[in-house]
N, C-alpha and C. Protein backbone atom coordinates (compact mmCIF):
# COMPACT_ATOMS: atom_id res chain seq x y z
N UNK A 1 0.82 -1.19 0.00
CA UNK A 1 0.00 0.00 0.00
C UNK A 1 0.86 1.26 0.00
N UNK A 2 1.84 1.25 0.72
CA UNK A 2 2.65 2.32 0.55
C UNK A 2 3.37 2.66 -0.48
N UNK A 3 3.86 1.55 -1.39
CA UNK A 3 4.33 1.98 -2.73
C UNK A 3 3.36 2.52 -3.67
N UNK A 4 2.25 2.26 -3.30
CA UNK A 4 1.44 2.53 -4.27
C UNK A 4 0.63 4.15 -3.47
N UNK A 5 0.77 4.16 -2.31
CA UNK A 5 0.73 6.12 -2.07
C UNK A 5 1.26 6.53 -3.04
N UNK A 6 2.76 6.20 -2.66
CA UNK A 6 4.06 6.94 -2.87
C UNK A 6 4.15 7.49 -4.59
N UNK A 7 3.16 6.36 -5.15
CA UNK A 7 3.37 7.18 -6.79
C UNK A 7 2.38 7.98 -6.99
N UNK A 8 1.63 8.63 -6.27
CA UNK A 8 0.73 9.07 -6.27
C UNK A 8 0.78 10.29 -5.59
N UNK A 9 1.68 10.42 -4.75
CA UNK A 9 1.70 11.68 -3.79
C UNK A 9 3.18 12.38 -4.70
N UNK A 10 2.82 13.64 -4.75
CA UNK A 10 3.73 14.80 -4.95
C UNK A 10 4.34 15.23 -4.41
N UNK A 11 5.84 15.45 -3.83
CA UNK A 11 6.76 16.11 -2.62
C UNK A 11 7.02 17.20 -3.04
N UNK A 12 6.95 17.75 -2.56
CA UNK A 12 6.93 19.62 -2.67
C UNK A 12 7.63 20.23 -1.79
N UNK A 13 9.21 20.15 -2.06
CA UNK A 13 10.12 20.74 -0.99
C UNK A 13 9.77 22.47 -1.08
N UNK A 14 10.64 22.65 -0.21
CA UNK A 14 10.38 24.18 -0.22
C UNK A 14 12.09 24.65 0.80
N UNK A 15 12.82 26.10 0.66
CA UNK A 15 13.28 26.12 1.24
C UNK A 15 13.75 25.76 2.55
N UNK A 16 14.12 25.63 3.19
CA UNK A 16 14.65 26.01 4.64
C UNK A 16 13.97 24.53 5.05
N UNK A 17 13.40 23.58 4.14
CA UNK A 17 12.66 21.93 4.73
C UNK A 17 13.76 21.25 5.61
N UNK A 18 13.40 20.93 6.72
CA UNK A 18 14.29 19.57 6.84
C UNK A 18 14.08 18.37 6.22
N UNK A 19 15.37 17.26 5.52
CA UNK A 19 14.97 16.43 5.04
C UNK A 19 15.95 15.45 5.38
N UNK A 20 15.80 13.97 5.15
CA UNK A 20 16.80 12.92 4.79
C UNK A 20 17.15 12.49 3.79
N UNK A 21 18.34 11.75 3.34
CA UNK A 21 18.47 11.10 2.48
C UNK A 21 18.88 9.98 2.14
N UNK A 22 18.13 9.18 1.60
CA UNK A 22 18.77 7.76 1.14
C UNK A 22 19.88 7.26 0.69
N UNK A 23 20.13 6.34 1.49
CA UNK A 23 21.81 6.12 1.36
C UNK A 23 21.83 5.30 0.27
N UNK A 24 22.48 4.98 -0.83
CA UNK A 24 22.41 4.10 -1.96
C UNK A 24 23.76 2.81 -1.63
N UNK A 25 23.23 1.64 -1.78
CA UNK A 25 24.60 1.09 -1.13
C UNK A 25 24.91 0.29 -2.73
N UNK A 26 26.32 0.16 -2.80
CA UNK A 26 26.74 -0.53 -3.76
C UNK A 26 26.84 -2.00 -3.23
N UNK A 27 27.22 -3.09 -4.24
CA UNK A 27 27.12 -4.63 -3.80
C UNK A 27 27.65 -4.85 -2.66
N UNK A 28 29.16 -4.13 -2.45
CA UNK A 28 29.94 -4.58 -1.44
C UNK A 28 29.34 -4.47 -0.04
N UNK A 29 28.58 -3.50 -0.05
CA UNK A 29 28.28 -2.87 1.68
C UNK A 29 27.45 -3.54 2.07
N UNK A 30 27.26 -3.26 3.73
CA UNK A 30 26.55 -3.79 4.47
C UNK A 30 24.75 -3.42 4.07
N UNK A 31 24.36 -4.71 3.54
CA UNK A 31 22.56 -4.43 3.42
C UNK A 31 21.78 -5.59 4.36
N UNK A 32 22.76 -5.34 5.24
CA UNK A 32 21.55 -6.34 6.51
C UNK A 32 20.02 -5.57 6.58
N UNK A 33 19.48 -6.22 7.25
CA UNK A 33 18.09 -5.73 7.94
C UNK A 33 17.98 -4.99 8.99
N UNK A 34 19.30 -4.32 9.46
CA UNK A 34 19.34 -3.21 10.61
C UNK A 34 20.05 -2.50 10.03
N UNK A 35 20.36 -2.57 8.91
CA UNK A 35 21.62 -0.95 8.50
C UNK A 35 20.63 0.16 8.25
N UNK A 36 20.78 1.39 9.04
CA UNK A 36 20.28 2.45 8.46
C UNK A 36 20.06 2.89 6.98
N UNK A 37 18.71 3.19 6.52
CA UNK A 37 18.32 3.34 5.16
C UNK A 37 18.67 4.88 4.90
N UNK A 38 18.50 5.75 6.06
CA UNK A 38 18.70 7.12 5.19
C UNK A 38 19.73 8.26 6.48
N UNK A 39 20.48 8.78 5.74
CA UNK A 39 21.27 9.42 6.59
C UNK A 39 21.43 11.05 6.94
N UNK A 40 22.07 11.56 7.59
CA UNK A 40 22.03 12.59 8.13
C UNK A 40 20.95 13.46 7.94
N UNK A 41 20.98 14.74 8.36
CA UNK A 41 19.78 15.77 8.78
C UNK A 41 20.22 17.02 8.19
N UNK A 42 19.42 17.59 6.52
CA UNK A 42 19.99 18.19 6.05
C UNK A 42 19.16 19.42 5.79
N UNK A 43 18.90 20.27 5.09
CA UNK A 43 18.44 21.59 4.92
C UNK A 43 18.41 21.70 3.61
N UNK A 44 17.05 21.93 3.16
CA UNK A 44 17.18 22.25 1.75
C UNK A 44 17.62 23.89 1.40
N UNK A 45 18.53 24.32 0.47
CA UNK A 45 19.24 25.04 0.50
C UNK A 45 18.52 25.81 -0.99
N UNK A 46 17.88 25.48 -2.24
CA UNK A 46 17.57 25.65 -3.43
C UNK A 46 16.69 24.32 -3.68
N UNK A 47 15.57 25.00 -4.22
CA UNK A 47 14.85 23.81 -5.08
C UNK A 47 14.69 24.21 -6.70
N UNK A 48 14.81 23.33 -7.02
CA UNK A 48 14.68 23.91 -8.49
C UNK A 48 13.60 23.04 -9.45
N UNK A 49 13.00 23.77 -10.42
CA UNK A 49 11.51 23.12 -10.66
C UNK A 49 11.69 21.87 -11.17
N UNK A 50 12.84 21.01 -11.83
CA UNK A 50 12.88 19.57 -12.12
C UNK A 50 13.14 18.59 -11.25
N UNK A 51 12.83 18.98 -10.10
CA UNK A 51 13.12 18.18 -8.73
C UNK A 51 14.29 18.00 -8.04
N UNK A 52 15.34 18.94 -8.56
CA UNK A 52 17.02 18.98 -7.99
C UNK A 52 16.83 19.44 -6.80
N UNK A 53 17.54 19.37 -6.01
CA UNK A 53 17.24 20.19 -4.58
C UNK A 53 19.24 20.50 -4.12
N UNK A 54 19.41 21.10 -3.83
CA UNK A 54 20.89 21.82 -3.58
C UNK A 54 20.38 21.47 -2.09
N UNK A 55 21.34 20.93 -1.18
CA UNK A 55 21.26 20.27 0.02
C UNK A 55 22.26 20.83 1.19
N UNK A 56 22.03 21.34 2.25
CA UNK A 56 23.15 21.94 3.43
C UNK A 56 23.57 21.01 4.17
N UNK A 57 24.48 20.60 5.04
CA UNK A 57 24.45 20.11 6.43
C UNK A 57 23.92 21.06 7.40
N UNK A 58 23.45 20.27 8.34
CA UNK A 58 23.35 21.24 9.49
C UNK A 58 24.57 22.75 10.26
N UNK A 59 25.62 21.77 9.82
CA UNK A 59 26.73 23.07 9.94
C UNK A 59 26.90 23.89 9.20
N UNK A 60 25.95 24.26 7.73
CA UNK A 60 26.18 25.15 7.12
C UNK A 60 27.00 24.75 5.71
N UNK A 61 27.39 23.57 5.55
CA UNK A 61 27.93 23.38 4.48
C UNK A 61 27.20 22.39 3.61
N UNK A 62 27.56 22.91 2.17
CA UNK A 62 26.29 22.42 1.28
C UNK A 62 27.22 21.65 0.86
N UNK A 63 26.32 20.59 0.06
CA UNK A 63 27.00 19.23 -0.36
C UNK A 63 27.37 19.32 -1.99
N UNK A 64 28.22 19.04 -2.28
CA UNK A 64 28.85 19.45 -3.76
C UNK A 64 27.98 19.24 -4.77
N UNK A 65 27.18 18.62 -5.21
CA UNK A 65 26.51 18.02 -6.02
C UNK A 65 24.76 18.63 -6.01
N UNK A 66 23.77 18.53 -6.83
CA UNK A 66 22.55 18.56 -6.45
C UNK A 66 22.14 17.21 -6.25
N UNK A 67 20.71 16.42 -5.54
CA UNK A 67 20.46 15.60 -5.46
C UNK A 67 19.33 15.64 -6.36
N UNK A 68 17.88 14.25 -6.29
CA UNK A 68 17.22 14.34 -7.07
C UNK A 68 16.20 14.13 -6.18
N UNK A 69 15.11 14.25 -6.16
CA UNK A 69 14.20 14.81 -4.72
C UNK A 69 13.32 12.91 -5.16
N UNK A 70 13.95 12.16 -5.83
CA UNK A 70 13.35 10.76 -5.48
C UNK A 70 13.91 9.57 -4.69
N UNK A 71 15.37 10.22 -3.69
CA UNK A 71 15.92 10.02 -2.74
C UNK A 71 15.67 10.50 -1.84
N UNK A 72 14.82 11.80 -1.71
CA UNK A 72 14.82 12.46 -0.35
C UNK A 72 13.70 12.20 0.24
N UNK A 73 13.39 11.93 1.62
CA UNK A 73 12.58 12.11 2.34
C UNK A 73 12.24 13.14 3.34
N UNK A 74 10.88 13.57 3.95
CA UNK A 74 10.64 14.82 4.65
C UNK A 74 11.03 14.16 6.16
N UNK A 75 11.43 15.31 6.83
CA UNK A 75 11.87 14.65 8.34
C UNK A 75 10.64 15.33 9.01
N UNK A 76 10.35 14.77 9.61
CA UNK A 76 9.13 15.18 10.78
C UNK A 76 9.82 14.89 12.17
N UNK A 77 10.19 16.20 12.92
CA UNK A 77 10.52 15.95 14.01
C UNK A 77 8.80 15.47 15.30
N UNK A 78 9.69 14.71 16.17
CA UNK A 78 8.08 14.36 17.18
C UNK A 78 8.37 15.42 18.36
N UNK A 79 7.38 16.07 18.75
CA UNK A 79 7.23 17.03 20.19
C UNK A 79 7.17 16.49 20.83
N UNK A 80 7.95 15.96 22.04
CA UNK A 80 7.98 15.54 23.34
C UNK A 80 7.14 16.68 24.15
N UNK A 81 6.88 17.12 24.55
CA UNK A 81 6.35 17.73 26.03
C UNK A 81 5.73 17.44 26.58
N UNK A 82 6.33 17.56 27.85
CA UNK A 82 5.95 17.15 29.14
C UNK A 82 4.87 17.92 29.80
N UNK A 83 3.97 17.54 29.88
CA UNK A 83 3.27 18.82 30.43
C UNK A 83 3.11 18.25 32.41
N UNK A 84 3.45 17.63 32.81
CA UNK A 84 3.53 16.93 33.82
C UNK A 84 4.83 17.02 34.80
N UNK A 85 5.44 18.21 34.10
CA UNK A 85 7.03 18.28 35.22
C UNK A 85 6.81 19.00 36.27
């Protein structure tokens, strides 16, 4: 069911998004069933209308390359609060 959202739904980055990205592994690497699928916590920096997205680190440095926004995923941080302290 979810692959079949997924061609169906439109991602619509927008500046300043937080996002992830999918790690692509070649034959050699580790593709167990616990390796992390997508990595670090990045900042969209430029979107551009064919789905490129120009990508930051959190420290401010952008990543050499553009990516292609059918690797990226949206990060949704969760609100903890406590309302009980």
């Amino acid at each position: 069911m979810v692959k079949a959202y997924n061609k169906r739904v439109i991602w619509v980055f927008k500046k300043r998004d937080q996002v992830l990205k999918k790690i692509l592994l070649t034959s050699g690497e580790d593709q167990s069933k616990w390796a992390s699928k997508y990595e670090g916590l990045y900042v969209v920096n430029k979107a551009f209308p064919r789905k490129a997205l120009v990508l930051t680190k959190m420290d401010g440095d952008d990543l050499p390359n553009p990516e292609n926004s059918n690797i990226i995923k949206m990060y949704y941080a969760q609100c903890t609060l406590s309302i009980y302290q």
